[in-house]
C-alpha atoms as a PDB file:
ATOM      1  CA  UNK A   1      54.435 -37.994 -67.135  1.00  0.00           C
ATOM      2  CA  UNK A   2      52.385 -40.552 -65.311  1.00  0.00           C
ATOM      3  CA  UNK A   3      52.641 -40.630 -61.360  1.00  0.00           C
ATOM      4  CA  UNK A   4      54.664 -44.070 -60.468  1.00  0.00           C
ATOM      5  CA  UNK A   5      52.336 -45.749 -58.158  1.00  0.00           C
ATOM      6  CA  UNK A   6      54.973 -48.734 -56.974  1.00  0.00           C
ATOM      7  CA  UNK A   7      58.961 -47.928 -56.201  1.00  0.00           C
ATOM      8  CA  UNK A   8      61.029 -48.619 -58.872  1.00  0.00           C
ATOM      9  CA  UNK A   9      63.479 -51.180 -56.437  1.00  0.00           C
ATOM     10  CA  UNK A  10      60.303 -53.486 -57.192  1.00  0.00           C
ATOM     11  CA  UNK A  11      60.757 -54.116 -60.822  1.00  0.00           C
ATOM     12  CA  UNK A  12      64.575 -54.511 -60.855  1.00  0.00           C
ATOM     13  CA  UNK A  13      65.507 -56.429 -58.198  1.00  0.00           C
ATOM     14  CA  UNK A  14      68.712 -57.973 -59.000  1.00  0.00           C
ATOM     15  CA  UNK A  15      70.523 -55.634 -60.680  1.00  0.00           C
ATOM     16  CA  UNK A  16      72.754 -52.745 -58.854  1.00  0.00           C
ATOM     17  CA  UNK A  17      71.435 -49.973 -59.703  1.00  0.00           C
ATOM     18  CA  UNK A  18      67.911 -50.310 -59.655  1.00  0.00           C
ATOM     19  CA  UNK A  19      67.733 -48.314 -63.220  1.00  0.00           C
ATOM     20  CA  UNK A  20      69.091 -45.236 -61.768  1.00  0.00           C
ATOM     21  CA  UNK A  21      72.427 -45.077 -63.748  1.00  0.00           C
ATOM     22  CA  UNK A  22      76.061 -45.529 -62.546  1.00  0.00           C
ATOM     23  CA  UNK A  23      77.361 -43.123 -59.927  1.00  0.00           C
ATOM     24  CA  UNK A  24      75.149 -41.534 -56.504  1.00  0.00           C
ATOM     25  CA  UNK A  25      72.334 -41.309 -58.953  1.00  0.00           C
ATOM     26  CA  UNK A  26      68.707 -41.076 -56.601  1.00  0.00           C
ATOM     27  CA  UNK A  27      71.007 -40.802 -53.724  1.00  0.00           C
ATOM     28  CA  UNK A  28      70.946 -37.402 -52.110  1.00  0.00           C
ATOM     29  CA  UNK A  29      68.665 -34.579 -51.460  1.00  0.00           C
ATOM     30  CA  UNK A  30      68.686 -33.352 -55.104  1.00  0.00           C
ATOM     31  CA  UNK A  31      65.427 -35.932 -55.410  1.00  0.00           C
ATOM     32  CA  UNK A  32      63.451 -34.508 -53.533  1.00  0.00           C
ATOM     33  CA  UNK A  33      63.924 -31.137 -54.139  1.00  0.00           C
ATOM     34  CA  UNK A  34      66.278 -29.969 -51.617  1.00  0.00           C
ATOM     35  CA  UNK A  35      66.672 -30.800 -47.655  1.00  0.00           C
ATOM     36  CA  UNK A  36      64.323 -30.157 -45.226  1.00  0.00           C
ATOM     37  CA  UNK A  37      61.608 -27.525 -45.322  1.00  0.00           C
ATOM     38  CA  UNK A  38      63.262 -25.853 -48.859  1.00  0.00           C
ATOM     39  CA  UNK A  39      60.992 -24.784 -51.438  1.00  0.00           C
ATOM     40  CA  UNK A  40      57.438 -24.866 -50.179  1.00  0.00           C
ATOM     41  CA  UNK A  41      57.699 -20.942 -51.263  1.00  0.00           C
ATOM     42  CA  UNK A  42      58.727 -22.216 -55.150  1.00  0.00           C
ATOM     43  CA  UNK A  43      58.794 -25.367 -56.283  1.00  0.00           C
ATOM     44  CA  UNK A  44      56.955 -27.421 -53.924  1.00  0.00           C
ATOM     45  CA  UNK A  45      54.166 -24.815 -53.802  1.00  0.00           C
ATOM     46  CA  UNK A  46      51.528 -27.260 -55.494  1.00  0.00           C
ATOM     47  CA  UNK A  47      51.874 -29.513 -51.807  1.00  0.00           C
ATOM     48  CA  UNK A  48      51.536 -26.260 -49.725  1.00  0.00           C
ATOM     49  CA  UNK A  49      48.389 -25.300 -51.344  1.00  0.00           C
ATOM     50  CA  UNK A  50      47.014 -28.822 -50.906  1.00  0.00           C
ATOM     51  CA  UNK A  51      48.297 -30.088 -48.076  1.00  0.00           C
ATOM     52  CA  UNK A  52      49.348 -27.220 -45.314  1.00  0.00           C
ATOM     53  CA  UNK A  53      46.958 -24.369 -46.442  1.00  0.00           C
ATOM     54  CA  UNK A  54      47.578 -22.376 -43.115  1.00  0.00           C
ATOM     55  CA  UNK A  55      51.231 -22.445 -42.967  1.00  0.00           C
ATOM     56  CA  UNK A  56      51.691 -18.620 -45.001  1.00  0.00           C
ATOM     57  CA  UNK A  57      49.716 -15.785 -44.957  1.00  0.00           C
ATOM     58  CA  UNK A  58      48.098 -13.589 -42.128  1.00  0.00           C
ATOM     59  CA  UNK A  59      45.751 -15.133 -39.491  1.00  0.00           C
ATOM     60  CA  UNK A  60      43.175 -13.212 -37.177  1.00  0.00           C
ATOM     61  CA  UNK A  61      44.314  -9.495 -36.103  1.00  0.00           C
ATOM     62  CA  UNK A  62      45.961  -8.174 -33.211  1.00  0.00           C
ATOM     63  CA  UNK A  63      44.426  -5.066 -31.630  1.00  0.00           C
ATOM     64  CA  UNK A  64      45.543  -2.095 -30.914  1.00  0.00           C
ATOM     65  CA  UNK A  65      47.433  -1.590 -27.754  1.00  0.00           C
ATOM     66  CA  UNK A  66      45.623   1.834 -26.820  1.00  0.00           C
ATOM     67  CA  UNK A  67      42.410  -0.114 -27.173  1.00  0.00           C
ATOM     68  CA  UNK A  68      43.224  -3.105 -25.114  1.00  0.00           C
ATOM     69  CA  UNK A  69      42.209  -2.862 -21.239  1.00  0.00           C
ATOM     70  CA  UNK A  70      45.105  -3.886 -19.217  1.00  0.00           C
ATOM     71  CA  UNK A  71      44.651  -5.776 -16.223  1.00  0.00           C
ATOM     72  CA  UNK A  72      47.217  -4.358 -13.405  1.00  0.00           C
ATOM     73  CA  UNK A  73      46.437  -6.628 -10.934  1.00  0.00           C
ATOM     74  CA  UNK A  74      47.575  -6.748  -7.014  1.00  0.00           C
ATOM     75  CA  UNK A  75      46.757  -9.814  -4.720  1.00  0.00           C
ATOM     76  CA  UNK A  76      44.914  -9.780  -1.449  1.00  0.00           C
ATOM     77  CA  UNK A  77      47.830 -10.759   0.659  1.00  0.00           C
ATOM     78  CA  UNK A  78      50.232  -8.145  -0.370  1.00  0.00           C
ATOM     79  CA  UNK A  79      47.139  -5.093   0.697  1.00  0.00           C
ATOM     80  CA  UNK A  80      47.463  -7.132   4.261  1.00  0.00           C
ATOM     81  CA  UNK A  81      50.505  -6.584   4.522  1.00  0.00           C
ATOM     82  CA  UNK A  82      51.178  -2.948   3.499  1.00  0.00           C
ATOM     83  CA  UNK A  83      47.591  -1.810   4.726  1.00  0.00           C
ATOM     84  CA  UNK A  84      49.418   0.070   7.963  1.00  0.00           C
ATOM     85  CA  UNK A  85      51.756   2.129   5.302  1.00  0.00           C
ATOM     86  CA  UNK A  86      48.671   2.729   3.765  1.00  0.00           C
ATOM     87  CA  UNK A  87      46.833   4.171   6.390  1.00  0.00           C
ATOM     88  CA  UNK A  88      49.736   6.470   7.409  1.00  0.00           C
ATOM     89  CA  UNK A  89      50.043   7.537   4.154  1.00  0.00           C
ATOM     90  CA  UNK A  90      46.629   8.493   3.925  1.00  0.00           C
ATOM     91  CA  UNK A  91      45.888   6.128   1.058  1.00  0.00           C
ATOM     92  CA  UNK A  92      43.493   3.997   3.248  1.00  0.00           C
ATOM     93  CA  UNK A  93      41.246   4.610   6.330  1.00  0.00           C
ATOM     94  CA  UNK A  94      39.765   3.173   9.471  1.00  0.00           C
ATOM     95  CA  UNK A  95      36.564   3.218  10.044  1.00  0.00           C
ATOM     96  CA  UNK A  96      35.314   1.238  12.783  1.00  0.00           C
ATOM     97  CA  UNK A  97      36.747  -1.828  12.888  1.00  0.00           C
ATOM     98  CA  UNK A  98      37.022  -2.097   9.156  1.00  0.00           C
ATOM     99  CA  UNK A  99      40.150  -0.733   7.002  1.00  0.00           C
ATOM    100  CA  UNK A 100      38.832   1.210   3.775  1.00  0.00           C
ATOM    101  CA  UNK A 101      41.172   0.413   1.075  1.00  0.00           C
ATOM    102  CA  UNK A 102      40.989   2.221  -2.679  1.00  0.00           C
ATOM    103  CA  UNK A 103      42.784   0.165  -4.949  1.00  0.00           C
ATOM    104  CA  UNK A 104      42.101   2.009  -7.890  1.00  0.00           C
ATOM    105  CA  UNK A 105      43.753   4.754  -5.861  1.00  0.00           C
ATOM    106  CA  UNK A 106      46.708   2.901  -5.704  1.00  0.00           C
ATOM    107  CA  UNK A 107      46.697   2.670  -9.092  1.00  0.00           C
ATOM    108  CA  UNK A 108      45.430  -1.353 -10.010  1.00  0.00           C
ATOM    109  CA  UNK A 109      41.902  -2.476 -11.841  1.00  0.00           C
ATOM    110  CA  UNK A 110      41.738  -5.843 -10.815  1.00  0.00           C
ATOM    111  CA  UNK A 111      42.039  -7.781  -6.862  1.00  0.00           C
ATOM    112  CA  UNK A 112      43.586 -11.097  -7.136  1.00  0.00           C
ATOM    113  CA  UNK A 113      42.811 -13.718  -4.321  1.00  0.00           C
ATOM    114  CA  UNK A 114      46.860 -15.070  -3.799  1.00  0.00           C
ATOM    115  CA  UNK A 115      47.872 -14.883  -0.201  1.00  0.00           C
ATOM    116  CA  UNK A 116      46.247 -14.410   3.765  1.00  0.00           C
ATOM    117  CA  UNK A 117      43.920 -12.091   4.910  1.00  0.00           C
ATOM    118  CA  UNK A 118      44.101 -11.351   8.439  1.00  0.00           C
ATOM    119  CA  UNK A 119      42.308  -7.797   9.096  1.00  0.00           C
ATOM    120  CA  UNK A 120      38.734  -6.745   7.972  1.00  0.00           C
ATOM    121  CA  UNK A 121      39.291  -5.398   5.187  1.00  0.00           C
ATOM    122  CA  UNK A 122      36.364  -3.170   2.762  1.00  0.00           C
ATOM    123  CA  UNK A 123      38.200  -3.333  -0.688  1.00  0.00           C
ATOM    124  CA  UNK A 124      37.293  -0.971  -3.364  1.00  0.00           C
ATOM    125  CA  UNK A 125      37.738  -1.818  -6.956  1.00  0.00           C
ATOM    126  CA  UNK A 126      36.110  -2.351 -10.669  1.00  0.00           C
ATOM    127  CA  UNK A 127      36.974  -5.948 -10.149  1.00  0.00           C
ATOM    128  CA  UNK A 128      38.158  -8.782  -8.155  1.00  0.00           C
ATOM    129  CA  UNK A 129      38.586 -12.575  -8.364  1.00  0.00           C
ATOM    130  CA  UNK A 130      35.664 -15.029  -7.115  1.00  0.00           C
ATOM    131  CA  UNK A 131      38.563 -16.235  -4.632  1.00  0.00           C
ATOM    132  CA  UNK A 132      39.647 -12.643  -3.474  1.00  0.00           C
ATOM    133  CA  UNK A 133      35.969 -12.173  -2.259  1.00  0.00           C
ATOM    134  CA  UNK A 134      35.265 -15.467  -0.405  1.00  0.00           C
ATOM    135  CA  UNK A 135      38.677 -14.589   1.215  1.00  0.00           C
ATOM    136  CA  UNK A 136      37.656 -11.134   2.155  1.00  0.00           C
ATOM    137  CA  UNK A 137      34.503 -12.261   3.560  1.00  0.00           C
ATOM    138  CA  UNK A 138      36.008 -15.224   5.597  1.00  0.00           C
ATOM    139  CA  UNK A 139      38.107 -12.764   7.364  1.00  0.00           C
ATOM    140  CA  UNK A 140      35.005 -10.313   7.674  1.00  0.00           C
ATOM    141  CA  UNK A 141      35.592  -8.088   5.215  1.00  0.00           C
ATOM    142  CA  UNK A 142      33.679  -7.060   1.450  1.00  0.00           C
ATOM    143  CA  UNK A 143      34.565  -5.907  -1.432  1.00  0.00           C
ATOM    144  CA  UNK A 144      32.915  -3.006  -3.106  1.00  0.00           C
ATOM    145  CA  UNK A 145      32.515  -2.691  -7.020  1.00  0.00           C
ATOM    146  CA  UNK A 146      33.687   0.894  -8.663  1.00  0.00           C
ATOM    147  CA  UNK A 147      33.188   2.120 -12.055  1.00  0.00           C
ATOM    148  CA  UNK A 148      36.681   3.517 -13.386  1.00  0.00           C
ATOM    149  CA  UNK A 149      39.838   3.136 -12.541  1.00  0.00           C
ATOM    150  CA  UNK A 150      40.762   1.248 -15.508  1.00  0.00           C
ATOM    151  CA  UNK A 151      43.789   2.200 -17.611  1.00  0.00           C
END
């Protein structure tokens, strides 16, 4: 069958039916091969494969989780505030005017730089943000880079 290049309504203009017979004929979703998205998995495959190539199949890979490094982050304001706890629990420790604080110890890999530092702090840690450090040193503090501590 050849492919129609022009619509039909073009050639028979004038009468009521356009050449589509008597009753609902080229009316409803029958004519195009069902409503909506139907049939790109069957009948419509030819468009899929031509048209939307990446709409089925498998993209990329996911990891595996015990191979993934997970990033348990805690922010630079919340050690202010809980750094007295710490020190009476033993977690952290004054020396000087400085307050020591572990926070792979406490059991995160990674400083954030969200919230006010107000004490001199000496953070220990495999990692922080460029923003936790210029904090820490602002208020008069460092931070120190570990190895470990990474879960």
């Amino acid at each position: 069958m050849t492919v129609r290049r022009e619509k039909k309504s073009k050639y028979f203009r004038g009468s009521r039916t356009y050449g589509w017979g008597r009753v609902a004929q080229h009316r409803r979703s029958g004519r195009k091969g069902g409503r909506g998205r139907v049939g790109y998995h069957k009948h419509k495959w030819s468009w899929v494969v031509k048209y939307a190539k990446e709409w089925y199949g498998k993209h990329g890979f996911t990891r595996h989780p015990s191979l993934v490094k997970r990033k348990h982050l805690i922010n630079i304001g919340e050690i202010d505030e809980m750094v007295e706890e710490l020190i009476k629990l033993g977690m952290a420790r004054m020396e000087g005017d400085s307050i020591y604080v572990n926070i792979a110890v406490l059991g995160y890999n990674k400083l954030g730089g969200k919230g006010k530092v107000s004490k001199k702090l000496v953070v220990e840690g495999p990692e922080a943000t460029d923003k936790a450090i210029r904090k820490l040193e602002k208020a008069g503090g460092t931070f120190l880079t570990i190895k470990g501590g990474e879960s």
